[in-house]
Structure formats: structure tokens, C-alpha cells
N, C-alpha and C. Protein backbone atom coordinates (compact mmCIF):
# COMPACT_ATOMS: atom_id res chain seq x y z
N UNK A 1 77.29 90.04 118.77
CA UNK A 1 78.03 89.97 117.52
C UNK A 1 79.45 90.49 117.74
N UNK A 2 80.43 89.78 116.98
CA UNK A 2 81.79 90.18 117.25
C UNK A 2 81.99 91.66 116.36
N UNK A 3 82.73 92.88 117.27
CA UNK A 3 82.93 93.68 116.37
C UNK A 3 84.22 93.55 115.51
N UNK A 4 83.64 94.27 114.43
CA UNK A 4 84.44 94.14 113.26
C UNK A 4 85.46 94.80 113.54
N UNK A 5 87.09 94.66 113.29
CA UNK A 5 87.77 95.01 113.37
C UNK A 5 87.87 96.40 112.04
N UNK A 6 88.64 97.46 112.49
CA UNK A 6 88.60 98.91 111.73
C UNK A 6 89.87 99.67 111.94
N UNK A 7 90.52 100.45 110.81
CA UNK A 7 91.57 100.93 110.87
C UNK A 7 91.16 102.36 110.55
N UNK A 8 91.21 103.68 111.29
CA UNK A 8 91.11 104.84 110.79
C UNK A 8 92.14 105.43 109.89
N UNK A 9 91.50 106.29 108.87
CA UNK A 9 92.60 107.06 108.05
C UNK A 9 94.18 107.37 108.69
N UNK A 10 93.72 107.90 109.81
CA UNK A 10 95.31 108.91 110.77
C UNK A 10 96.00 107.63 110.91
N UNK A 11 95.47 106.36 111.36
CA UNK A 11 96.53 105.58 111.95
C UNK A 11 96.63 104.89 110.89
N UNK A 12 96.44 104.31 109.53
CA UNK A 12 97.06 103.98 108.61
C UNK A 12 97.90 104.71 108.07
N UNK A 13 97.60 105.91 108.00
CA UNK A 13 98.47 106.88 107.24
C UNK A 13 99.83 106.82 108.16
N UNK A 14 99.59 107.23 109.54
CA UNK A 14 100.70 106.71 110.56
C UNK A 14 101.66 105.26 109.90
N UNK A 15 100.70 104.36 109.96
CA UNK A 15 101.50 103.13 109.77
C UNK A 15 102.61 103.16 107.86
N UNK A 16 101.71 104.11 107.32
CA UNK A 16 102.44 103.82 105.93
C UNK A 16 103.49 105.06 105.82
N UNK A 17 103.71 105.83 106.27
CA UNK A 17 104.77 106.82 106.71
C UNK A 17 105.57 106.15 107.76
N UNK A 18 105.49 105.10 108.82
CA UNK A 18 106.36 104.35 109.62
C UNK A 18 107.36 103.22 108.39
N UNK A 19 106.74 102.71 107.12
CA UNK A 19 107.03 102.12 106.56
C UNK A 19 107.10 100.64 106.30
N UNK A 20 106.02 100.71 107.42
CA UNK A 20 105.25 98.98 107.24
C UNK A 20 104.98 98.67 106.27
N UNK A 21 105.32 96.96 106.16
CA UNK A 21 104.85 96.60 104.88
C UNK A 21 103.55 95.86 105.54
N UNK A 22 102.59 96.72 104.72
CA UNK A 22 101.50 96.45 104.76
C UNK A 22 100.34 95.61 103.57
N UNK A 23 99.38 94.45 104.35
CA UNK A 23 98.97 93.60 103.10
C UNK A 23 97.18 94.37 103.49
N UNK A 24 97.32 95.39 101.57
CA UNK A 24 96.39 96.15 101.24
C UNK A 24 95.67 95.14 100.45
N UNK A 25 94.12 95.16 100.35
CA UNK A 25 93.40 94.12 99.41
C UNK A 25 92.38 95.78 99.40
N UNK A 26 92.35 96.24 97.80
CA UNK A 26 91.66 97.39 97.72
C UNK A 26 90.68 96.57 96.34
N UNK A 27 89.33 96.68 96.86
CA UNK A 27 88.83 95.69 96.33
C UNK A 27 87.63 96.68 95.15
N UNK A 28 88.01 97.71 94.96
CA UNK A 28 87.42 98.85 94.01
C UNK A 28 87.88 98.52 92.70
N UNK A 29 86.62 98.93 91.71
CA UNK A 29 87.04 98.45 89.95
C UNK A 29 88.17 98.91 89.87
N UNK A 30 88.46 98.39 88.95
CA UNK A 30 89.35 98.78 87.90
C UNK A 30 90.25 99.89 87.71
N UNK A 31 89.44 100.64 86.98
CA UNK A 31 89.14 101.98 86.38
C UNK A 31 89.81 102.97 88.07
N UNK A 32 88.41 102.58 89.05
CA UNK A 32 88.92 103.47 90.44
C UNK A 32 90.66 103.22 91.17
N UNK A 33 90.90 102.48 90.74
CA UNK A 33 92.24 101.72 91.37
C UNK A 33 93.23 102.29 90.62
N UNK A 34 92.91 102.31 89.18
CA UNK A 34 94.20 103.24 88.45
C UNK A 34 94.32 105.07 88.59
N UNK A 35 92.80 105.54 88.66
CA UNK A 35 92.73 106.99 88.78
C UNK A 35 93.70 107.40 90.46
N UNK A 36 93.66 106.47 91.26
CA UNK A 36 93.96 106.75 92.52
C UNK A 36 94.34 105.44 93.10
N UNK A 37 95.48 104.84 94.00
CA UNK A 37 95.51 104.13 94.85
C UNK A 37 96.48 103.86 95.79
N UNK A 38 97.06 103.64 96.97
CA UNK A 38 97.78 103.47 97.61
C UNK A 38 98.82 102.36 97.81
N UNK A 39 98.48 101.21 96.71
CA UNK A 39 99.07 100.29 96.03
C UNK A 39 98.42 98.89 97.15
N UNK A 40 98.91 97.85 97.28
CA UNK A 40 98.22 96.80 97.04
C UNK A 40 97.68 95.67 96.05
N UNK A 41 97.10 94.92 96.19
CA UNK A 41 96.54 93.86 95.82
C UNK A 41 95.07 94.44 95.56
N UNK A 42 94.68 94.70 93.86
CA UNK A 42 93.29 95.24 93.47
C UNK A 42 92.37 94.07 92.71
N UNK A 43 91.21 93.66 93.70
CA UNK A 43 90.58 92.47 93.17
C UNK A 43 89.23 93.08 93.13
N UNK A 44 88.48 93.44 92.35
CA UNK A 44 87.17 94.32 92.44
C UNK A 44 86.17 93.14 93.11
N UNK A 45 85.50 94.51 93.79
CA UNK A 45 83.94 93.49 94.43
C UNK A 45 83.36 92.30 93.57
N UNK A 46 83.55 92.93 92.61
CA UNK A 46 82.26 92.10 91.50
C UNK A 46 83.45 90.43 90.71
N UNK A 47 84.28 90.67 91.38
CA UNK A 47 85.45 89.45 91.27
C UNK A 47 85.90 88.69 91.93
N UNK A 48 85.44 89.62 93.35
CA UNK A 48 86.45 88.74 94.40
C UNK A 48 85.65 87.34 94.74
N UNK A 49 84.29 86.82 94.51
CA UNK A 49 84.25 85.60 94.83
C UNK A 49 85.04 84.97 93.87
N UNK A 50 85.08 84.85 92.42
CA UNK A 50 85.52 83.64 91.65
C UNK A 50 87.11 83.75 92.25
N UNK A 51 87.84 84.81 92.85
CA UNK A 51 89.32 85.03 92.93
C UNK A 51 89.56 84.78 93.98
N UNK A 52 88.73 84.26 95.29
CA UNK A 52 88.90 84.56 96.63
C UNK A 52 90.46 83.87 96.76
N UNK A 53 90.72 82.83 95.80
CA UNK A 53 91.72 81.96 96.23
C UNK A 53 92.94 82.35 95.71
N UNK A 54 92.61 83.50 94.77
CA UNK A 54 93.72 83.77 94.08
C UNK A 54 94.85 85.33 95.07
N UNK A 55 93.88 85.19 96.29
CA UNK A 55 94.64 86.53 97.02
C UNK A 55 95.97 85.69 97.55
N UNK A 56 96.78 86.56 97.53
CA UNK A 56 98.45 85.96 97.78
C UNK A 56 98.60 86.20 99.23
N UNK A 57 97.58 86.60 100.12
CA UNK A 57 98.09 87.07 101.53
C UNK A 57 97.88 85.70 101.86
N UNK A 58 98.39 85.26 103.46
CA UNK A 58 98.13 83.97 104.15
C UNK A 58 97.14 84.17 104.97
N UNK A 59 95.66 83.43 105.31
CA UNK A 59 94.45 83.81 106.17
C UNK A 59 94.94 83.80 107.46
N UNK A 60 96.54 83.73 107.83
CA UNK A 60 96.54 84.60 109.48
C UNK A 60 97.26 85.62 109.22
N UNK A 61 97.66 86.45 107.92
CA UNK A 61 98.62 88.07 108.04
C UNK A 61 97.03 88.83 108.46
N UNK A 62 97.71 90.00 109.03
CA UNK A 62 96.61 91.10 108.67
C UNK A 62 95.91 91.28 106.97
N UNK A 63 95.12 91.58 107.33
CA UNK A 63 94.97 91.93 105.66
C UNK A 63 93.93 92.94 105.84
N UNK A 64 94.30 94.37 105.53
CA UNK A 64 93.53 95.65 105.40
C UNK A 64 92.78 95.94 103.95
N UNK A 65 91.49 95.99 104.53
CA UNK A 65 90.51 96.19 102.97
C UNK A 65 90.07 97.06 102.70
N UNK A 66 90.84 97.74 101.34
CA UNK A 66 89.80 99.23 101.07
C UNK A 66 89.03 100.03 100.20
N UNK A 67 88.60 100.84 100.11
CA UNK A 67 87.69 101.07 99.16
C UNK A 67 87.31 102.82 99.31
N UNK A 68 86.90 102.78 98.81
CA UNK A 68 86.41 104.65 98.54
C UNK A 68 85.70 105.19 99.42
N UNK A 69 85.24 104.02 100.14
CA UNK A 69 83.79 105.20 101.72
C UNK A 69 83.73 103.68 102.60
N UNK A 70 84.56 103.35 102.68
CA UNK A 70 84.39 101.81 103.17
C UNK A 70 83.55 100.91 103.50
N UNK A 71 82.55 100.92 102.55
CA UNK A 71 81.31 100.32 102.17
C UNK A 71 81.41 99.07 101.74
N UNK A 72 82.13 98.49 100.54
CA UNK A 72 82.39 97.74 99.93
C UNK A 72 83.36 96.84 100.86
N UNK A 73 84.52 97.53 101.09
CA UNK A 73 85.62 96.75 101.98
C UNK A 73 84.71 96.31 103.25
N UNK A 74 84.06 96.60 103.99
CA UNK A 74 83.67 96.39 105.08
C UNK A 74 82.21 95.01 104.73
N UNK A 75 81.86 94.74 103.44
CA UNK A 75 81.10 93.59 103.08
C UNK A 75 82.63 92.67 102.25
N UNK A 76 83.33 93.21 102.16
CA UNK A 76 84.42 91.69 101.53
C UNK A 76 85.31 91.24 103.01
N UNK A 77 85.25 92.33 103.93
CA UNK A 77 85.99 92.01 105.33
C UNK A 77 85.06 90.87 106.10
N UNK A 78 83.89 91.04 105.64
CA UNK A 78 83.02 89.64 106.28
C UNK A 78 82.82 88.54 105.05
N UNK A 79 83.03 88.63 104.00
CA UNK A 79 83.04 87.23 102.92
C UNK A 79 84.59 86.85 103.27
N UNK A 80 85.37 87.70 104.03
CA UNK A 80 86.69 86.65 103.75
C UNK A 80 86.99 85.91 105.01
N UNK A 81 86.79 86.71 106.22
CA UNK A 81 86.00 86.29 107.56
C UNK A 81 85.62 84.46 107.60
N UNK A 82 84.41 84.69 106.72
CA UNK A 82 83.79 83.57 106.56
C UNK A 82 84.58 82.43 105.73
N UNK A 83 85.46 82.98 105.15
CA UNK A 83 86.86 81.93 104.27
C UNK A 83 87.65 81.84 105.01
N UNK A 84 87.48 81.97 106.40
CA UNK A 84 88.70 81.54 107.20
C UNK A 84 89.88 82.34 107.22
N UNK A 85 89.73 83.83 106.86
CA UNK A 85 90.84 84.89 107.06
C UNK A 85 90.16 85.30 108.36
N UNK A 86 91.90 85.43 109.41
CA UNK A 86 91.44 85.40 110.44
C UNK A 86 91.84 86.91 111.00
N UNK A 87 92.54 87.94 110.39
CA UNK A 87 92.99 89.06 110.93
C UNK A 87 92.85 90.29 110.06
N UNK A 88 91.34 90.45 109.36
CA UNK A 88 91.10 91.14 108.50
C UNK A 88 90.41 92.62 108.45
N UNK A 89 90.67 93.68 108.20
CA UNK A 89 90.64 94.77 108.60
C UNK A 89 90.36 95.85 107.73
N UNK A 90 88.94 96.44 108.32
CA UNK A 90 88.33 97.46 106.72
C UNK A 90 89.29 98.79 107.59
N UNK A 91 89.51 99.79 106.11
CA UNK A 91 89.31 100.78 106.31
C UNK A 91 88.41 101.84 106.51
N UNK A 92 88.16 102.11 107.45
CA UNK A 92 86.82 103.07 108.15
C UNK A 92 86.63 104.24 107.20
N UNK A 93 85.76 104.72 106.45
CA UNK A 93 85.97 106.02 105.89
C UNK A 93 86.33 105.92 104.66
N UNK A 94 86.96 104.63 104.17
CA UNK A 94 87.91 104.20 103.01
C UNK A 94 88.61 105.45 102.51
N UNK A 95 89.11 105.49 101.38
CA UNK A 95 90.39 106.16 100.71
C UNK A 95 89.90 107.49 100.96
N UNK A 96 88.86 107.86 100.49
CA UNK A 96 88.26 109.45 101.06
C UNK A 96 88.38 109.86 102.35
N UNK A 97 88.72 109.32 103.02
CA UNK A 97 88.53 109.46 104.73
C UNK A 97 90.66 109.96 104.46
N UNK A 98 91.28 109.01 104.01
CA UNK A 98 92.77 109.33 103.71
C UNK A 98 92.81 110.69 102.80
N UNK A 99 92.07 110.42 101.64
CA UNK A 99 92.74 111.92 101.10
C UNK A 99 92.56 113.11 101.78
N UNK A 100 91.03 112.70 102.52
CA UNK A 100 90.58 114.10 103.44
C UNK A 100 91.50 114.67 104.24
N UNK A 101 92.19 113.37 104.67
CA UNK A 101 93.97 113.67 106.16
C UNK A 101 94.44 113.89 105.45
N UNK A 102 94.67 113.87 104.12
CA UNK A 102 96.23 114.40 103.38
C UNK A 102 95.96 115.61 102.40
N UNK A 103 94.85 115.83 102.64
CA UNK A 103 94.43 117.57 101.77
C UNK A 103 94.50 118.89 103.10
N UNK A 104 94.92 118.57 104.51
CA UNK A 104 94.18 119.15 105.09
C UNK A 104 95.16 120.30 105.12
């Protein structure tokens, strides 16, 4: 099986302090996306099939997927996979794994 490609907290956080523009798909409700988020493109789990087409990234940018324990991102990193996004990338640990590096 091909491994899944994965971005740890330190080296995103690296990359968004370098000032990459980075294409975030944080695929957590609603509700979780406004209490907290790192900005991006917010299409919740329970949406992203009817919307798959409505994501604005192109299926060869990177596209980093995240979520709160990277549970969720790491099952939409293989439904988009399968849509022919070809450079797609969960966050390991999701957003908790980041606040944990930025409380420390």
C-alpha cells in the first residue's frame, strides 16, 4: 500500500511562520472552524462529498487536510486521492498536535 503522505505540527508551523502560501482544506464543522482555525478553505466531513467539486484548489497543488486529531482529514485525504487529487496531505496529530507546539 502506498504510504500516505503526512505533515507534522513543527514543520507546518515552520512552513506558516516561513510565510508560505499554503492550500489548507480544514474539513471540521462549522461551529469547530469558527471557535479555532488557522484559516483555509472549511468544508465539513459531513459535506465534503456533495462539495468535492466545489474546492477551489487544482488536483496537482498540494493540498494539506486538517482537523482536530487528524482522524477525519486523514479519511477525506483518501476520498480526494480517489478524485484524482494528486498531492494531498493530512495533518498528523491535526490542530491539537499544533496548539500543543504553540502552548509549550
Amino acid at each position: 500500500m502506498l504510504q500516505a503522505h503526512q505533515i507534522d505540527a513543527a514543520k507546518l508551523q515552520q512552513r506558516i511562520n516561513n510565510g508560505e502560501a499554503l492550500n489548507l482544506l480544514d474539513v471540521r464543522e462549522a461551529i469547530e472552524y469558527y471557535t479555532f482555525n488557522i484559516g483555509g478553505l472549511n468544508i465539513p466531513v459531513s459535506k465534503l462529498k456533495e462539495n468535492i467539486n466545489s474546492i477551489s484548489y487544482n488536483k496537482t497543488d498540494e493540498i494539506i487536510v486538517i482537523c482536530s486529531a487528524g482522524i477525519r482529514s486523514e479519511a477525506i485525504q483518501s476520498i480526494l486521492t480517489q478524485n484524482g487529487y494528486e498531492n494531498v496531505v493530512n495533518l498528523k496529530g491535526g490542530l491539537k498536535a499544533l496548539q500543543k507546539l504553540n502552548n509549550r
